[in-house]
Structures are given as structure tokens and as C-alpha cells.
C-alpha atoms as a PDB file:
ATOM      1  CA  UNK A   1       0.000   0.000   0.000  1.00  0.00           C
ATOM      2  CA  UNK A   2       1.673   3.339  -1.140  1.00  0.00           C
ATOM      3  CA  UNK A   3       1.764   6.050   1.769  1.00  0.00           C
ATOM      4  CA  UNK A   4      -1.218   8.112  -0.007  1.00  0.00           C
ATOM      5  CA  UNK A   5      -2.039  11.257   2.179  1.00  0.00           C
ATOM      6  CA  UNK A   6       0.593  11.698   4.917  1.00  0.00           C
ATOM      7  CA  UNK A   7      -0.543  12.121   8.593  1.00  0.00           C
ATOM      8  CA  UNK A   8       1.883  14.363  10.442  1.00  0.00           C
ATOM      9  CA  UNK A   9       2.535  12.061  13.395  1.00  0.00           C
ATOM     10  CA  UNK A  10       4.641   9.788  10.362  1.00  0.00           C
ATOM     11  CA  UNK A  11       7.487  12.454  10.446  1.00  0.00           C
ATOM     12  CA  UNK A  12       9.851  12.040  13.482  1.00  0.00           C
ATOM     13  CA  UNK A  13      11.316  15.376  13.950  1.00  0.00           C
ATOM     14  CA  UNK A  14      14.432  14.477  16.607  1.00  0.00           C
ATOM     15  CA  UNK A  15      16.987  17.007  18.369  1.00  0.00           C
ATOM     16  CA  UNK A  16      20.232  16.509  19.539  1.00  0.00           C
ATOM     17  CA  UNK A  17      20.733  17.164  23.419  1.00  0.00           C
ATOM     18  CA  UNK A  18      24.429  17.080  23.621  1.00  0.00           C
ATOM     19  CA  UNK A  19      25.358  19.318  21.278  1.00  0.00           C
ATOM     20  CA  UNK A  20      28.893  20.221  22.708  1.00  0.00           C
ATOM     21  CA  UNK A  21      29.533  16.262  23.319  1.00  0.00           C
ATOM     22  CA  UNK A  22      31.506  14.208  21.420  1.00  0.00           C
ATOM     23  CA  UNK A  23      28.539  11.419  19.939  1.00  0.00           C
ATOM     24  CA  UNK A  24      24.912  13.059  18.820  1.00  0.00           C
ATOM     25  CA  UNK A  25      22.446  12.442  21.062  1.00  0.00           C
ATOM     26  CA  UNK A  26      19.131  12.229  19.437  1.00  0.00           C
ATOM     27  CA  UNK A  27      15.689  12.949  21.426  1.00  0.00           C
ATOM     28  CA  UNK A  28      12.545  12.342  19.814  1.00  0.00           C
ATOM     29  CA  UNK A  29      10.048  15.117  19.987  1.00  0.00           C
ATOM     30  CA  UNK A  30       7.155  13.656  20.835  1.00  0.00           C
ATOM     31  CA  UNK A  31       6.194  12.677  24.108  1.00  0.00           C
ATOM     32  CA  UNK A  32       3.838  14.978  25.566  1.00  0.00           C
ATOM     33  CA  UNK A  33       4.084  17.017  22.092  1.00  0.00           C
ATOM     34  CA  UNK A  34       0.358  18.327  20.365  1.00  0.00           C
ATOM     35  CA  UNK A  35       1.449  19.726  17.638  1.00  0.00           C
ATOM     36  CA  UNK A  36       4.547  20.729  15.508  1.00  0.00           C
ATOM     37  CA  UNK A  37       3.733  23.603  12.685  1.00  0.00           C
ATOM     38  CA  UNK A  38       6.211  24.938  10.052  1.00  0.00           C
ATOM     39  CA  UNK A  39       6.636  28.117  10.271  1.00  0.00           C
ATOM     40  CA  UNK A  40       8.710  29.600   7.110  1.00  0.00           C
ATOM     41  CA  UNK A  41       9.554  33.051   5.872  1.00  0.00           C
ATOM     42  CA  UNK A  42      10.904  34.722   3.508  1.00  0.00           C
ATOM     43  CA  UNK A  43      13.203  37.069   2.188  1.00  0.00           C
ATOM     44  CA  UNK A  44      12.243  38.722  -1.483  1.00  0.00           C
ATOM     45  CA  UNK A  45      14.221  40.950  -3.875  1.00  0.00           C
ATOM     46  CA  UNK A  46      11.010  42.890  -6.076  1.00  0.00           C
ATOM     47  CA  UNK A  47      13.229  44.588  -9.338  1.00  0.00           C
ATOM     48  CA  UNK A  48      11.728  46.481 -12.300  1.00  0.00           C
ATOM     49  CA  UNK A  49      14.144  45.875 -15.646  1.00  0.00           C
ATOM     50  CA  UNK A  50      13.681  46.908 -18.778  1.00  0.00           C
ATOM     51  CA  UNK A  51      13.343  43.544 -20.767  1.00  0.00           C
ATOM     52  CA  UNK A  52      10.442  43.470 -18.446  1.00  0.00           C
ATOM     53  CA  UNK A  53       8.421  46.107 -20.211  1.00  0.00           C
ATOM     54  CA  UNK A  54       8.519  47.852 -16.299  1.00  0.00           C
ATOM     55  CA  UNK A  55       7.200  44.914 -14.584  1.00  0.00           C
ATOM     56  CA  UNK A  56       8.275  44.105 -10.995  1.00  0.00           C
ATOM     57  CA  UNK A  57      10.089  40.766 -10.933  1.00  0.00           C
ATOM     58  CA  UNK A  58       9.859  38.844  -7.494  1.00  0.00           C
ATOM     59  CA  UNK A  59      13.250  36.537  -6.330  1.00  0.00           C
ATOM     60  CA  UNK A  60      13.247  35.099  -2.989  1.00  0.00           C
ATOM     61  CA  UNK A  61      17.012  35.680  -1.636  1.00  0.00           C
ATOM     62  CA  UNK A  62      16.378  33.887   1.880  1.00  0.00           C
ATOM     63  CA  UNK A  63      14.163  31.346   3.696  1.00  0.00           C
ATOM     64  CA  UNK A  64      13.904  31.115   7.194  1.00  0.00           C
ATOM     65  CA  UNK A  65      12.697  27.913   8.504  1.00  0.00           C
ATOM     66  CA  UNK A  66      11.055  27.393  11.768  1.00  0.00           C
ATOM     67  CA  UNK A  67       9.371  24.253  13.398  1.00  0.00           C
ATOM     68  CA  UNK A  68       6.835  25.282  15.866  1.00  0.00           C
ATOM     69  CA  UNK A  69       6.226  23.165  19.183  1.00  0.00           C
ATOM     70  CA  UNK A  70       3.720  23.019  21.580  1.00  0.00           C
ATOM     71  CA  UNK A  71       2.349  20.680  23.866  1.00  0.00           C
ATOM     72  CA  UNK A  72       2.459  20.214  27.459  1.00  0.00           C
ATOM     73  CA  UNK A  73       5.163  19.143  29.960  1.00  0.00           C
ATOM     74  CA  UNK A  74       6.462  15.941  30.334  1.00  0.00           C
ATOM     75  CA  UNK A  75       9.072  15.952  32.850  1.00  0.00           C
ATOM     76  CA  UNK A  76      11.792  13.130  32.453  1.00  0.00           C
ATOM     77  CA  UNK A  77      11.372  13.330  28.471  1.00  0.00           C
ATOM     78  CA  UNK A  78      14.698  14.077  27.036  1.00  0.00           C
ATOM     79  CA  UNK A  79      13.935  16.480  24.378  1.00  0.00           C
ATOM     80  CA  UNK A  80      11.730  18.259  27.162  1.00  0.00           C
ATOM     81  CA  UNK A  81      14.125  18.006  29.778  1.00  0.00           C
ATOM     82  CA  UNK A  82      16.701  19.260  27.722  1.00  0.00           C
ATOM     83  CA  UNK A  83      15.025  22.416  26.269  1.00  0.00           C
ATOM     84  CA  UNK A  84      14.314  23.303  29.830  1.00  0.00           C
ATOM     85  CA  UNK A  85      17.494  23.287  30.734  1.00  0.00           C
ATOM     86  CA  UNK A  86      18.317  25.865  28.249  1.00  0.00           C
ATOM     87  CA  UNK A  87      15.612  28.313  28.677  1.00  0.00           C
ATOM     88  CA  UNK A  88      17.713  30.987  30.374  1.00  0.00           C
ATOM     89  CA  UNK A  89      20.879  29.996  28.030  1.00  0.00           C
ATOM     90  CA  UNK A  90      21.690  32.650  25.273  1.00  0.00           C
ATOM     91  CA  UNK A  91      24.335  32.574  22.401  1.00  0.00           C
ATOM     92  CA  UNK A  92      25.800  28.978  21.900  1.00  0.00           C
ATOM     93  CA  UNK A  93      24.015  27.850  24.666  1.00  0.00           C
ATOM     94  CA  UNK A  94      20.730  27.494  22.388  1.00  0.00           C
ATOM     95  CA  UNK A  95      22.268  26.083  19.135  1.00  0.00           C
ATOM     96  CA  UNK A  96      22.631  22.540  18.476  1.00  0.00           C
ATOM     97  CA  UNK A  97      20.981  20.050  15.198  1.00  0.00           C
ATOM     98  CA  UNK A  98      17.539  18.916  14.264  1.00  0.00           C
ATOM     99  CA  UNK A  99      16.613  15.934  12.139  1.00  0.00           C
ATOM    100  CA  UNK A 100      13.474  15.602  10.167  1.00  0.00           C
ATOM    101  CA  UNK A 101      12.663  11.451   8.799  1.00  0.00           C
ATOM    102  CA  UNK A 102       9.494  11.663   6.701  1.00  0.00           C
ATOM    103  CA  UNK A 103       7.174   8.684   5.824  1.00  0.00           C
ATOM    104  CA  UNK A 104       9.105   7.524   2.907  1.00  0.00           C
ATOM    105  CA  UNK A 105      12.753   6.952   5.043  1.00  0.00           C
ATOM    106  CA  UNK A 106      13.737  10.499   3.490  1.00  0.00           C
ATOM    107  CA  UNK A 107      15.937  12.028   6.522  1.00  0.00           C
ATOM    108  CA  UNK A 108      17.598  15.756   6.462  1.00  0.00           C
ATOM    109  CA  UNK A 109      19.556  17.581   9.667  1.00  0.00           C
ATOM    110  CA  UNK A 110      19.935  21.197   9.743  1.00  0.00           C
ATOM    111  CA  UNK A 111      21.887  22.980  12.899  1.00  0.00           C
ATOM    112  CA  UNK A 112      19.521  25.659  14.464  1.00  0.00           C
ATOM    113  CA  UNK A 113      18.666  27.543  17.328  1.00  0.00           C
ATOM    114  CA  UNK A 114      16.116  26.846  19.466  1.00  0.00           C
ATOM    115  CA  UNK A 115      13.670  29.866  20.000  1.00  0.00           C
ATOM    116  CA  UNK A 116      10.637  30.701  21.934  1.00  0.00           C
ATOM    117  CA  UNK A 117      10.637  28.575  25.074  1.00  0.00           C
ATOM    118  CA  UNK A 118       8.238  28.193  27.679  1.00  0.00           C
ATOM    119  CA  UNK A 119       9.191  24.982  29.452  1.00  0.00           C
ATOM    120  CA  UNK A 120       9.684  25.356  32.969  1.00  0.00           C
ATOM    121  CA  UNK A 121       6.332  25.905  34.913  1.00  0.00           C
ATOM    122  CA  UNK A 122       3.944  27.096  36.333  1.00  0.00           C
ATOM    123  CA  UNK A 123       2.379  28.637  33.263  1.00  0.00           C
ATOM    124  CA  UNK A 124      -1.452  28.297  33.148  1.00  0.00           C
ATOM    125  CA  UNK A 125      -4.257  27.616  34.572  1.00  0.00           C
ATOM    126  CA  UNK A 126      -4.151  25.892  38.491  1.00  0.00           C
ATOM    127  CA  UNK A 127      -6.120  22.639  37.264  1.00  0.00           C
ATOM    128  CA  UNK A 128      -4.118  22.061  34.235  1.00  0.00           C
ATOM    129  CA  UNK A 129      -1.437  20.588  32.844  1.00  0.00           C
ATOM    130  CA  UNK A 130       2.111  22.757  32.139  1.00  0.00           C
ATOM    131  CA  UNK A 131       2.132  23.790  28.997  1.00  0.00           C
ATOM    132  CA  UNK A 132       5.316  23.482  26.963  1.00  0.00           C
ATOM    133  CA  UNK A 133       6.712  25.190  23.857  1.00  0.00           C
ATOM    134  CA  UNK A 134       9.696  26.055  22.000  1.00  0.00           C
ATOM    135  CA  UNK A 135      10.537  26.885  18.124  1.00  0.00           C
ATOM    136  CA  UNK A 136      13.815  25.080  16.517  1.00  0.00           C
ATOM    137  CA  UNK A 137      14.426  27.425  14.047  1.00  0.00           C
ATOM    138  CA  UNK A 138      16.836  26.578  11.272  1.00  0.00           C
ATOM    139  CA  UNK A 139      20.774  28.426  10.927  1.00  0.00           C
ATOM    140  CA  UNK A 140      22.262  27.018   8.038  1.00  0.00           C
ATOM    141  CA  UNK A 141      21.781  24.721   5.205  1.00  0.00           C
ATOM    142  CA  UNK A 142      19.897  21.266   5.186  1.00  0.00           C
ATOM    143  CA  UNK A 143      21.524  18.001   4.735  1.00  0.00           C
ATOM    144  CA  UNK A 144      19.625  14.825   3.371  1.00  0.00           C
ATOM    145  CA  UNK A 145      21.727  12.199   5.097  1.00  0.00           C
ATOM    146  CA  UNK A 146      19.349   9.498   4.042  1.00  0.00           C
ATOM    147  CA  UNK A 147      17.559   8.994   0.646  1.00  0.00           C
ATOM    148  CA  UNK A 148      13.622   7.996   0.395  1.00  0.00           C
ATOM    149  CA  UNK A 149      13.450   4.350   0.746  1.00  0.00           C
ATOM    150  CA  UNK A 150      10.034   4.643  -1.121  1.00  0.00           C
ATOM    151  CA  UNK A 151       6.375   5.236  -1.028  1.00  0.00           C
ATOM    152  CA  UNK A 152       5.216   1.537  -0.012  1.00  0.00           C
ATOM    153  CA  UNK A 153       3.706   1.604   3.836  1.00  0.00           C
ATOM    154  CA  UNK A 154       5.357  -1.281   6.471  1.00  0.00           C
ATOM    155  CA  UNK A 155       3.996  -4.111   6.358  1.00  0.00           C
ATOM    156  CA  UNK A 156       6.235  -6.206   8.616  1.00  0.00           C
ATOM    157  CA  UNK A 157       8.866  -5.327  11.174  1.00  0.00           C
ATOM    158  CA  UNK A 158      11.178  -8.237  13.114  1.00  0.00           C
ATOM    159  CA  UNK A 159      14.060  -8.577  15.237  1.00  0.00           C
ATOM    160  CA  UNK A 160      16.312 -11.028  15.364  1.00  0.00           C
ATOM    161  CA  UNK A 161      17.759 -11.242  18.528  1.00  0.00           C
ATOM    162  CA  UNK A 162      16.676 -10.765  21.912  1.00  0.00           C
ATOM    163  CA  UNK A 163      18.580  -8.150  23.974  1.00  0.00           C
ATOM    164  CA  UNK A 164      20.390  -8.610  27.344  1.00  0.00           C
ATOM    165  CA  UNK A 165      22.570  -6.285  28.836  1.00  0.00           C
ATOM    166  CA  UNK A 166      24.367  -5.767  32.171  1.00  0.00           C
ATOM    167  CA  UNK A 167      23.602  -3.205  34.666  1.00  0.00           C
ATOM    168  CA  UNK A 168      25.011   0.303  33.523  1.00  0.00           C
ATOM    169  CA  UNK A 169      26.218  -1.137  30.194  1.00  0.00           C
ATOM    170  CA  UNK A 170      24.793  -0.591  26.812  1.00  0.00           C
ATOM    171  CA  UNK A 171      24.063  -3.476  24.290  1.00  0.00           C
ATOM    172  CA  UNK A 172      24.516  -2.903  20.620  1.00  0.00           C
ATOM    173  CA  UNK A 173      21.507  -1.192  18.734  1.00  0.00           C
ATOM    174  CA  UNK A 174      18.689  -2.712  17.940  1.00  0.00           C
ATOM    175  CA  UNK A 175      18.342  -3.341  14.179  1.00  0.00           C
ATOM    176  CA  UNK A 176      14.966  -3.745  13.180  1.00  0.00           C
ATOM    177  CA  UNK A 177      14.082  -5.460  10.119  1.00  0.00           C
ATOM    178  CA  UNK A 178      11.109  -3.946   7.520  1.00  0.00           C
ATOM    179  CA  UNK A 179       9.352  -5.082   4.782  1.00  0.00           C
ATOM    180  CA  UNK A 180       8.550  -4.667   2.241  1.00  0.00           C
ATOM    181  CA  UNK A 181      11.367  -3.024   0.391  1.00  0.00           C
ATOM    182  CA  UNK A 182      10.441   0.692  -0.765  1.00  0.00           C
ATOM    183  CA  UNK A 183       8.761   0.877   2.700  1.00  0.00           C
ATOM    184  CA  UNK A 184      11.000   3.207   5.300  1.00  0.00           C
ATOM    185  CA  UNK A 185      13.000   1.457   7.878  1.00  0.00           C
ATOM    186  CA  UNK A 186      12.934   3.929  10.380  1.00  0.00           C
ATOM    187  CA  UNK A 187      11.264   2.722  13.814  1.00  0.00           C
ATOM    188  CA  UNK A 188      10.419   4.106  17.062  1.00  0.00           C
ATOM    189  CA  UNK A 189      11.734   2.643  20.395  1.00  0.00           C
ATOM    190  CA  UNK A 190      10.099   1.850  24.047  1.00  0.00           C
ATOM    191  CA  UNK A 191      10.855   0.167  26.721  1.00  0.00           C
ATOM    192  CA  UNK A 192       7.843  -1.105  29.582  1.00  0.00           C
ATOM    193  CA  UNK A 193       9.939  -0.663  32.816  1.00  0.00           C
ATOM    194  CA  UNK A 194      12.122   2.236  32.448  1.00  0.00           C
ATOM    195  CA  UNK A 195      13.484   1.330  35.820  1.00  0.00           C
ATOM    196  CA  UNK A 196      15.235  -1.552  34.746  1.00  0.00           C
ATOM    197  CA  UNK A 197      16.440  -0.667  30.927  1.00  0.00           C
ATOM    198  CA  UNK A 198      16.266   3.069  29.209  1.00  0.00           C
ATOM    199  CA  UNK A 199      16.628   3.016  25.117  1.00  0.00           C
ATOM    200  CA  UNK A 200      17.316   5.289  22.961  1.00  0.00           C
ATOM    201  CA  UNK A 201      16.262   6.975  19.459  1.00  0.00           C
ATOM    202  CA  UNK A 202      18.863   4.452  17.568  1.00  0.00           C
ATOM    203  CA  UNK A 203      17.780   1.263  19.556  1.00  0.00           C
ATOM    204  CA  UNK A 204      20.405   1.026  21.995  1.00  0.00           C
ATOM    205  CA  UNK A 205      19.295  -0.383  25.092  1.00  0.00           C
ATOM    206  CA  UNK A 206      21.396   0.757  29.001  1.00  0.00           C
ATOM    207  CA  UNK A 207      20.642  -1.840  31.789  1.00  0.00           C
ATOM    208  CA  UNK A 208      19.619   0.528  34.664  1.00  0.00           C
ATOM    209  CA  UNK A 209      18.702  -2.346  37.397  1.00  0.00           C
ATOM    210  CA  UNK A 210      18.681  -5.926  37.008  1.00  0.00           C
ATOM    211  CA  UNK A 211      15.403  -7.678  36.071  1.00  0.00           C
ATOM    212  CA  UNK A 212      13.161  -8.435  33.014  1.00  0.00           C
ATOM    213  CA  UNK A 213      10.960  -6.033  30.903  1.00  0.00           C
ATOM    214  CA  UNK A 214      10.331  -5.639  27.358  1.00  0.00           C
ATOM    215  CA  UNK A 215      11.257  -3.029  24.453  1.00  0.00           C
ATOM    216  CA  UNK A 216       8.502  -2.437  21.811  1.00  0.00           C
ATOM    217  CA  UNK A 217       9.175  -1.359  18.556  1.00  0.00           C
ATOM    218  CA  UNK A 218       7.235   0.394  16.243  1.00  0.00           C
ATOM    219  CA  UNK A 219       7.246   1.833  12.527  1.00  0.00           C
ATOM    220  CA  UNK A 220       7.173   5.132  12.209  1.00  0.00           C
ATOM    221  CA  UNK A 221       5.522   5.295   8.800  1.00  0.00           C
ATOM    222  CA  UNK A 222       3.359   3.003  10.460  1.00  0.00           C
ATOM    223  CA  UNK A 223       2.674   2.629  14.274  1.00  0.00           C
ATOM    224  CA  UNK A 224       0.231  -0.387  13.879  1.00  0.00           C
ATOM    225  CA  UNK A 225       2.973  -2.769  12.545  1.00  0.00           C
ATOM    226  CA  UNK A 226       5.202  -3.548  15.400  1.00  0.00           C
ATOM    227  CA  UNK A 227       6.607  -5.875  17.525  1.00  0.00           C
ATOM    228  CA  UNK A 228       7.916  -6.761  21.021  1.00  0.00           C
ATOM    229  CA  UNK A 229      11.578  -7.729  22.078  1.00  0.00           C
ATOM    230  CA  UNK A 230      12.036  -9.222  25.569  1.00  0.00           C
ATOM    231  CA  UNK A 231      14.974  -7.860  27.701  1.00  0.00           C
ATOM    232  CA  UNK A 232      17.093  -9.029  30.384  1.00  0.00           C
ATOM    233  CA  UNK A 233      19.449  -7.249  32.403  1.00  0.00           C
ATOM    234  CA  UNK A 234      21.751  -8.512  34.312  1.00  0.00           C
ATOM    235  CA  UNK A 235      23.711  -7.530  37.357  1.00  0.00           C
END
């Protein structure tokens, strides 16, 4: 089945939270998130020439791109956490990468600044939840740094291997398997117990305590198709 009319909860829009460390780490933004709008403007150039027989001639000589994001506050969400960490930062201290996968595997990054933040609470009424927001607004060119698998939706996603891992080590990513080909690859990771194992956006799974739980993985072209990996971690 070709992806047909997009829904916007198909495009994983991820940010990195250590931007000054040495290995990206990426944060999904999603959790707690309502909404993520694109925001573009742009700069024009209106010129009159004479091969024009006087008519003004319009060239756009700047774009700049802006993801809007609202929702409310999750506290212990990475992307969250992070951006509140930051709200009082200035210069540097705001700029690090954003990555945008869309439904066909297509991924671009893009460094930018994050703008607009209203993270850290209270902020609203007493009976309801914190709101959060924030803008990550683009500061310098795009990069696709993975081509469009295809337009075919997921049909099937498998893992191979189950994962075990010891406590405050980290196993090797998980490596999900989709078909069929043309469909995108990318998937979205959770684990049950978060107090025994934490994962993160590339599959990699940290024993926190030792125990059992299990780490569910999803499409992101398509949440439906999914499947569950049990994991042990030992002490």
C-alpha cells in the first residue's frame, strides 16, 4: 500500500541534546508534544528591468525555517528536559541540530537555534497541565543524510535477537528489520519498565537495574505494525 495522504505524526522530527559532546544524542520530539507547525519566511528581492516592459520581478534571496512546538510538559522526556534546561541559556548555549525522517525513510539535519521557550512551569491555569513550547528554528543549510526508501507503507517489522545487557552497560543497537522493500525502515523505540532498561532513538538499550521487561518497537511510517523484544538485564 503506497503512503497516499501523509498524517503528520509519520514524520519524526528528533533534536540533539548534547550538542557540545563528542557522539549526537538524538531525542525524539514527541512525548507529551500536540502539535509541531512549520513556520517559514521569507526574504524577497522585487526589481523592475527593462526587458520586463517595467514589470516588478519577485526573487526570494532567503528562507527562514522554523518548526513550531507546543504541547504540554512531560518531565523526564529528554527532548523536554533538555530544552528546559536551556531556557535561560543565550548565544551557543541554544544552538545545536535537528533531524526531520518523513514517511518515505527520506531524513535531512539542519543545525539551528532553538527559540521561543516556555518549558519550565507554572504557566497556566491551576487545574491544568504545564504547557510546553519552543521553536527550533533553522541556521544554516539542510543536509539529506538518508535517501527515500520509497512510497510503499510497512507491512512487517522483526528482530532477530533478543537483547540482554548488564547493569550500567549498553548493548549494541537494535536493528529492526522492515518489509517490504520501498517501505521506510525507520522505527520508534520503548521500553515497559524504564526502571530496569532506558533506550534510545537508535535502539540502543542501558541496563539501569537488574530484572526483566520488554522493548517495543514500532514503525514510524506506520505505528500499527510492530513488535515486542524481551529484555534481560543482568547484574
Amino acid at each position: 500500500m503506497d503512503i497516499g495522504f501523509a498524517l503528520n505524526y509519520q514524520h519524526v522530527v528528533e533534536v540533539d541534546t548534547t550538542p557540545d559532546g563528542d557522539k549526537r544524542h538524538w531525542a525524539w520530539v514527541g512525548p507529551g508534544i500536540s502539535n509541531i507547525g512549520k513556520d517559514n519566511s521569507e526574504s524577497t528581492s522585487e526589481d523592475a528591468y527593462y526587458n520586463g516592459g517595467g514589470n516588478t520581478k519577485t526573487d526570494v534571496t532567503g528562507v527562514s525555517a522554523k518548526y513550531s512546538v507546543e504541547g504540554h510538559r512531560l518531565i523526564g522526556d529528554p527532548f523536554q528536559d533538555y530544552v528546559a534546561s536551556i531556557e535561560d541559556g543565550i548565544g551557543a548555549e541554544r544552538e545545536t541540530t535537528y533531524r526531520v525522517t518523513d514517511p518515505t525513510g527520506k531524513c535531512i539535519e539542519a543545525p539551528c537555534t532553538v527559540l521561543d521557550i516556555a518549558a519550565n512551569g507554572p504557566n497556566g491555569a491551576a487545574n491544568e497541565k504545564t504547557s510546553f513550547k519552543c521553536s527550533l528554528s533553522r541556521s544554516g543549510v539542510a543536509t539529506v543524510v538518508t535517501p527515500a526508501a520509497g512510497t510503499l507503507l510497512p507491512e512487517s517489522v522483526n528482530v532477530a535477537q533478543e537483547v540482554t545487557v548488564a547493569v550500567n552497560k549498553s548493548a549494541t543497537a537494535v536493528k529492526p528489520s522492515v518489509l517490504p522493500e520501498g517501505a521506510s525502515t525507520r522505527c520508534l523505540f520503548a521500553i515497559e519498565d524504564t526502571g530496569i532498561a532506558r533506550v534510545a532513538a537508535d535502539g540502543t538499550v542501558t541496563g539501569i537495574k537488574a530484572g526483566k521487561t520488554r522493548l517495543a518497537v514500532k514503525c514510524a511510517a506506520k505505528p500499527s505494525v510492530s513488535t515486542v523484544v524481551e529484555v534481560t538485564v543482568t547484574a
